[in-house]
N, C-alpha and C. Protein backbone atom coordinates (compact mmCIF):
# COMPACT_ATOMS: atom_id res chain seq x y z
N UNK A 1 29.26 163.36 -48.62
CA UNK A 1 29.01 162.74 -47.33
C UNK A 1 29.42 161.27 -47.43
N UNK A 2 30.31 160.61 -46.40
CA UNK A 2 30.63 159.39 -46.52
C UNK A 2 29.16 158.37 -46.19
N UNK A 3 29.78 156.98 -47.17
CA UNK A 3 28.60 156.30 -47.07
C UNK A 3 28.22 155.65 -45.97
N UNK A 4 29.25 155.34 -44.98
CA UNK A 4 29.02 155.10 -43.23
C UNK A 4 27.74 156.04 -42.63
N UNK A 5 27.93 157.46 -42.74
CA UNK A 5 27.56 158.32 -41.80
C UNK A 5 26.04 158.36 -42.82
N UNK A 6 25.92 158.15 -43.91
CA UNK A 6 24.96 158.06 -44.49
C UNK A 6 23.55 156.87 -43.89
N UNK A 7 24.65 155.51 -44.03
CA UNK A 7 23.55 154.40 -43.34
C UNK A 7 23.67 154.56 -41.63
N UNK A 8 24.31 155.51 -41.03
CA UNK A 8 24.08 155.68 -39.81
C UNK A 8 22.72 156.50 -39.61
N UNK A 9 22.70 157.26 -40.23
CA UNK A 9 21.63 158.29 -40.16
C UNK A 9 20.25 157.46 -40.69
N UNK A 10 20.27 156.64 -41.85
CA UNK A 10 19.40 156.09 -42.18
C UNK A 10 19.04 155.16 -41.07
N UNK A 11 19.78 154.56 -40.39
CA UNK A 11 19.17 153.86 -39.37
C UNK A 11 18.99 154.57 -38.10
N UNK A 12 19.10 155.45 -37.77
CA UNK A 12 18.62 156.71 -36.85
C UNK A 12 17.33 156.93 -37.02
N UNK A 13 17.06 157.16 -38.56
CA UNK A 13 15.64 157.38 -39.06
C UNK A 13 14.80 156.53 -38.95
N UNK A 14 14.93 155.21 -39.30
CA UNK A 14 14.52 154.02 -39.09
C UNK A 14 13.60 153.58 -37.54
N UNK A 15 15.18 153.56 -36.85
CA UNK A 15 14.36 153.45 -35.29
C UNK A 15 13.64 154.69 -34.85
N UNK A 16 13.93 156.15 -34.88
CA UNK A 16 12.99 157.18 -34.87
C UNK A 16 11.22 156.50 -35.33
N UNK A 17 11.71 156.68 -36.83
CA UNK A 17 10.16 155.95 -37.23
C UNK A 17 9.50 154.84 -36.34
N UNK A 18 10.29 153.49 -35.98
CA UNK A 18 9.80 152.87 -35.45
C UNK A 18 9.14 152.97 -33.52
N UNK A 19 10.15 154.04 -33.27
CA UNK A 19 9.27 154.61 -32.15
C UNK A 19 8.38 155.63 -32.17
N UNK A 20 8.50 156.08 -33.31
CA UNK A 20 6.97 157.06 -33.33
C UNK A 20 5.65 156.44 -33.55
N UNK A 21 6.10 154.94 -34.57
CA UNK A 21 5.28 154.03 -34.61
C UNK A 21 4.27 154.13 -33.37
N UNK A 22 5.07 153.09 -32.64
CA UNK A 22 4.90 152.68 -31.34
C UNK A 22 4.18 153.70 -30.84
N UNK A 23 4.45 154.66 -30.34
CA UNK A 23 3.81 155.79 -30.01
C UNK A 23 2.43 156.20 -30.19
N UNK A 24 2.51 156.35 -31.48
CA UNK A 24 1.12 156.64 -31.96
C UNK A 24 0.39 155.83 -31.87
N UNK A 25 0.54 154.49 -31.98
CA UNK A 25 -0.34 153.06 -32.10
C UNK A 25 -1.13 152.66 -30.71
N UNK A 26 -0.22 153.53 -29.46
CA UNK A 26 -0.68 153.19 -28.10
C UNK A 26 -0.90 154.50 -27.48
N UNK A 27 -0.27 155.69 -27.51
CA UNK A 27 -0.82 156.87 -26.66
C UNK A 27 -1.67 157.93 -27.47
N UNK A 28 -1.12 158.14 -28.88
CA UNK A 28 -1.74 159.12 -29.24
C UNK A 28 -3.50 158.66 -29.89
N UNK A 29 -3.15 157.71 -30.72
CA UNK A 29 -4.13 157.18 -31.66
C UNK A 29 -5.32 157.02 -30.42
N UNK A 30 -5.28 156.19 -29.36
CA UNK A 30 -6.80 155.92 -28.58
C UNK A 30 -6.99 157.41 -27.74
N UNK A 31 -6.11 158.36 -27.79
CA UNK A 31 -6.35 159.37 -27.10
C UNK A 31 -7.51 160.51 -28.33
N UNK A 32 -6.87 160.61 -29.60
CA UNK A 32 -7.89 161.08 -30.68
C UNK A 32 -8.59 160.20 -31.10
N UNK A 33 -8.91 159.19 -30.54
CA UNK A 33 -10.49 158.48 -30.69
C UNK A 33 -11.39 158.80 -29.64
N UNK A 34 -11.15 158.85 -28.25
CA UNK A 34 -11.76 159.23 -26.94
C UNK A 34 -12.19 160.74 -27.84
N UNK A 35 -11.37 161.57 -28.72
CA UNK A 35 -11.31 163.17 -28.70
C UNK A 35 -13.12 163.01 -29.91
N UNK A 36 -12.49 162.40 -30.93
CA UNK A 36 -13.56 161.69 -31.85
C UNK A 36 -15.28 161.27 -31.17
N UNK A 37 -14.85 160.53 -30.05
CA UNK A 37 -15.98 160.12 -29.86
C UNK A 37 -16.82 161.00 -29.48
N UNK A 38 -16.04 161.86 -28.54
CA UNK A 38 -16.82 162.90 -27.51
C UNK A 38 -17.13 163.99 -28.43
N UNK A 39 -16.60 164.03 -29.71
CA UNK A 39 -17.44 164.91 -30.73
C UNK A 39 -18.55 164.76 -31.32
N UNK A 40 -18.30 162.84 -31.61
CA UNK A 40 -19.98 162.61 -32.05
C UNK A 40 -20.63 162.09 -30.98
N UNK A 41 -20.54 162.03 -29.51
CA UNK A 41 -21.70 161.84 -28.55
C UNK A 41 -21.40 160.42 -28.26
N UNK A 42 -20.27 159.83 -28.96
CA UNK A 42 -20.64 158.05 -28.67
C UNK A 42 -19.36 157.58 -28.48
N UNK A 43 -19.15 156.77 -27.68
CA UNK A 43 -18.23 155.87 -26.77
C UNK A 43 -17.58 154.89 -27.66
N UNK A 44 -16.38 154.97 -28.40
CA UNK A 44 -15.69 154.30 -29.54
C UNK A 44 -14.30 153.89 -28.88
N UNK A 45 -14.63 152.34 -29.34
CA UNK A 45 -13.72 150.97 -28.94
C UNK A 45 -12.90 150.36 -30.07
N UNK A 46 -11.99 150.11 -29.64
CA UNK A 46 -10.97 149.11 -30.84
C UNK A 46 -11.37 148.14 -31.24
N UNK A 47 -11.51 147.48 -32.32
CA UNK A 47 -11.42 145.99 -32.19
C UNK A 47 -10.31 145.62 -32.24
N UNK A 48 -10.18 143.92 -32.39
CA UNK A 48 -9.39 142.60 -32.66
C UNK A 48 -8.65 142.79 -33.90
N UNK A 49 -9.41 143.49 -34.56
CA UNK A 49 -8.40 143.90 -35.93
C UNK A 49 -7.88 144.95 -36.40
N UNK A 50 -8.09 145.70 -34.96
CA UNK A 50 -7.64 147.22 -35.15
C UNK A 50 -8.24 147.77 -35.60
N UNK A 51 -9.68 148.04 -36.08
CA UNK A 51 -10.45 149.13 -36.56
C UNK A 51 -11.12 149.90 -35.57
N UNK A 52 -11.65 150.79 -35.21
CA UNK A 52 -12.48 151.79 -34.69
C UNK A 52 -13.81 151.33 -34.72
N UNK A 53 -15.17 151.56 -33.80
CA UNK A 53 -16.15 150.78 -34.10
C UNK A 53 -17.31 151.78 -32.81
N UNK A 54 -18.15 151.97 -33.27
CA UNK A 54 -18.84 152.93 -32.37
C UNK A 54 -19.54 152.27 -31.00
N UNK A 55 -19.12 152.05 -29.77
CA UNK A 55 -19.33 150.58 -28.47
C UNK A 55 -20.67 151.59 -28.68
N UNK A 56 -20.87 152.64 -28.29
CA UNK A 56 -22.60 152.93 -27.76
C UNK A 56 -23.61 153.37 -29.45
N UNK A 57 -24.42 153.47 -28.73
CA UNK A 57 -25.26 153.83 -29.72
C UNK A 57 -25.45 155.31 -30.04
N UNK A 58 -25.13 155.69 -31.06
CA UNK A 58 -24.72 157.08 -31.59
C UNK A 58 -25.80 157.92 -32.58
N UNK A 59 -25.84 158.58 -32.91
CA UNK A 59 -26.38 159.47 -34.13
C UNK A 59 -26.49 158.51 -35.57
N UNK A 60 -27.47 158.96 -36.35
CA UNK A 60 -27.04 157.94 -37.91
C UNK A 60 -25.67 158.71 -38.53
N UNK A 61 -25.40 157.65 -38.67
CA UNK A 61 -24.11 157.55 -39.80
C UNK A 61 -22.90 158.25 -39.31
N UNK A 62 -22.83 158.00 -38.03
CA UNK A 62 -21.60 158.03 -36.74
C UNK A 62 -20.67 156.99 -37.49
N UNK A 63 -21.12 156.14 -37.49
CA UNK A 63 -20.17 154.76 -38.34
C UNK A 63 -19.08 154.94 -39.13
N UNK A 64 -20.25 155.77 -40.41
CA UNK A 64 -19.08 155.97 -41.22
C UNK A 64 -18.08 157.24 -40.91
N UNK A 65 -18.75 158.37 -39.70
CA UNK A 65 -17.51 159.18 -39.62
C UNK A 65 -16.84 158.48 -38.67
N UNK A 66 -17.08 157.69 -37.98
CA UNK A 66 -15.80 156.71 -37.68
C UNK A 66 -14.33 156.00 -38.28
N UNK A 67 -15.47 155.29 -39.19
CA UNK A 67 -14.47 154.44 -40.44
C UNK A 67 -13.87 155.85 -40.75
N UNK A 68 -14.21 156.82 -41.44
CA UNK A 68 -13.53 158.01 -41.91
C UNK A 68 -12.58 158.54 -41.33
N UNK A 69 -13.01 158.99 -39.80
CA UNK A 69 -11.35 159.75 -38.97
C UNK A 69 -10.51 158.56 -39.01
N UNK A 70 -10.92 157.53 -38.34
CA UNK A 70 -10.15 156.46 -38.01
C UNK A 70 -9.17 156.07 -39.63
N UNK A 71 -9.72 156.22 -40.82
CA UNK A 71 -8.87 155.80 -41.31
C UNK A 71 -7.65 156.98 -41.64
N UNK A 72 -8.09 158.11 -41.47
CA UNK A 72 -7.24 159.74 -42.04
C UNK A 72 -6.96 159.54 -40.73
N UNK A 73 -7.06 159.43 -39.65
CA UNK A 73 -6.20 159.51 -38.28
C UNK A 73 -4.65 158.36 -39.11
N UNK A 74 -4.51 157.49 -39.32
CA UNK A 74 -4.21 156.38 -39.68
C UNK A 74 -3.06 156.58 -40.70
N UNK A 75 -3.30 157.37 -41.71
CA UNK A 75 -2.74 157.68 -42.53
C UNK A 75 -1.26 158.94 -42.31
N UNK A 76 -2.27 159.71 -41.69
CA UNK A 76 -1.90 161.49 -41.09
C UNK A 76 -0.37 160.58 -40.56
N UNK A 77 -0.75 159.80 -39.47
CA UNK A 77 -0.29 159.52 -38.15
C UNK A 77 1.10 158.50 -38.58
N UNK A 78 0.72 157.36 -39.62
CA UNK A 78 1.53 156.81 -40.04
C UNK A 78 2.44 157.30 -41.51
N UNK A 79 2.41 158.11 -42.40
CA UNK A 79 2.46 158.39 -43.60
C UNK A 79 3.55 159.83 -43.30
N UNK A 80 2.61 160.60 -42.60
CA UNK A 80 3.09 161.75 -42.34
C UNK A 80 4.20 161.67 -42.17
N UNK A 81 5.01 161.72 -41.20
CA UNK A 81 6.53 161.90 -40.74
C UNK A 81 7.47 161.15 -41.86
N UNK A 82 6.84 160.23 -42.90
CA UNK A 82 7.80 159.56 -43.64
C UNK A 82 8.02 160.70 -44.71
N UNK A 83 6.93 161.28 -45.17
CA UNK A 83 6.79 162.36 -46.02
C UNK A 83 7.41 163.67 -45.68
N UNK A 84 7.39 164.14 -44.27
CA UNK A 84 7.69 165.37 -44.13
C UNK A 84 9.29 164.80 -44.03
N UNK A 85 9.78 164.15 -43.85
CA UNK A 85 11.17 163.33 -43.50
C UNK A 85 11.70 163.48 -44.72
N UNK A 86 11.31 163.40 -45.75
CA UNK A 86 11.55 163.25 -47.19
C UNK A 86 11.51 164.32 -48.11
N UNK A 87 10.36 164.84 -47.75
CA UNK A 87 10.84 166.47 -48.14
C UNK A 87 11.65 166.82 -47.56
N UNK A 88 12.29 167.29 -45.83
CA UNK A 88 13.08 167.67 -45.85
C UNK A 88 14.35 167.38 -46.51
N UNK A 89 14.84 166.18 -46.27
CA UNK A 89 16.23 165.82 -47.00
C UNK A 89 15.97 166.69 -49.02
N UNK A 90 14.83 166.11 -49.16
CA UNK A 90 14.96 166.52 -50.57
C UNK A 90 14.99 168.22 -50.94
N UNK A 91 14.42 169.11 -49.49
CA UNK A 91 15.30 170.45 -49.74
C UNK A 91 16.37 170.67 -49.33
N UNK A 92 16.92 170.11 -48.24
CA UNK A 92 18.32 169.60 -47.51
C UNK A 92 19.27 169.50 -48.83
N UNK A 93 19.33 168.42 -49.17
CA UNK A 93 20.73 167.90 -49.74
C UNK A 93 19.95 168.12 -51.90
N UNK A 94 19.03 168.75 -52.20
CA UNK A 94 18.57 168.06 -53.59
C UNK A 94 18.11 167.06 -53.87
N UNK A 95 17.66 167.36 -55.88
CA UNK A 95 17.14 165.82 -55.94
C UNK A 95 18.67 164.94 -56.24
């Protein structure tokens, strides 16, 4: 494969990633926190620094399954597609 069509694709991937970014950071992510909250009974807000944070008063130790999805939401959401992206090529083309 020529090395043009190579960094073309890599930057295909690139902006892909960076709009899935985007994506997730504003439609999907506060949509599976609303999904989150209404599982544990309590009304969960963003902060200033981007963490997850329980606004009403909830069940004990709502908190930490907060901190918990919120951070595996986080991971799944950002991590994922770089990984499944990577396996594919690596059954695609070899190591």
């Amino acid at each position: 494969m020529p090395d043009g069509m190579i960094a073309g694709l890599g930057l295909i991937g690139f902006v892909a990633y960076l709009v899935w970014i985007m994506l997730f950071l504003r439609r999907i992510r506060p949509a599976l926190a609303h999904r989150v909250g209404a599982v544990l009974g309590v009304t969960i807000s963003e902060q200033p620094r981007g963490q997850w944070r329980a606004a009403s008063r909830g069940p004990r130790g709502s908190g930490c399954a907060i901190a918990l999805a919120d951070i595996s939401i986080l991971l799944v959401g950002t991590l994922g597609p770089l990984v499944a992206f990577s396996l594919a090529l690596l059954l695609l083309f070899g190591p």
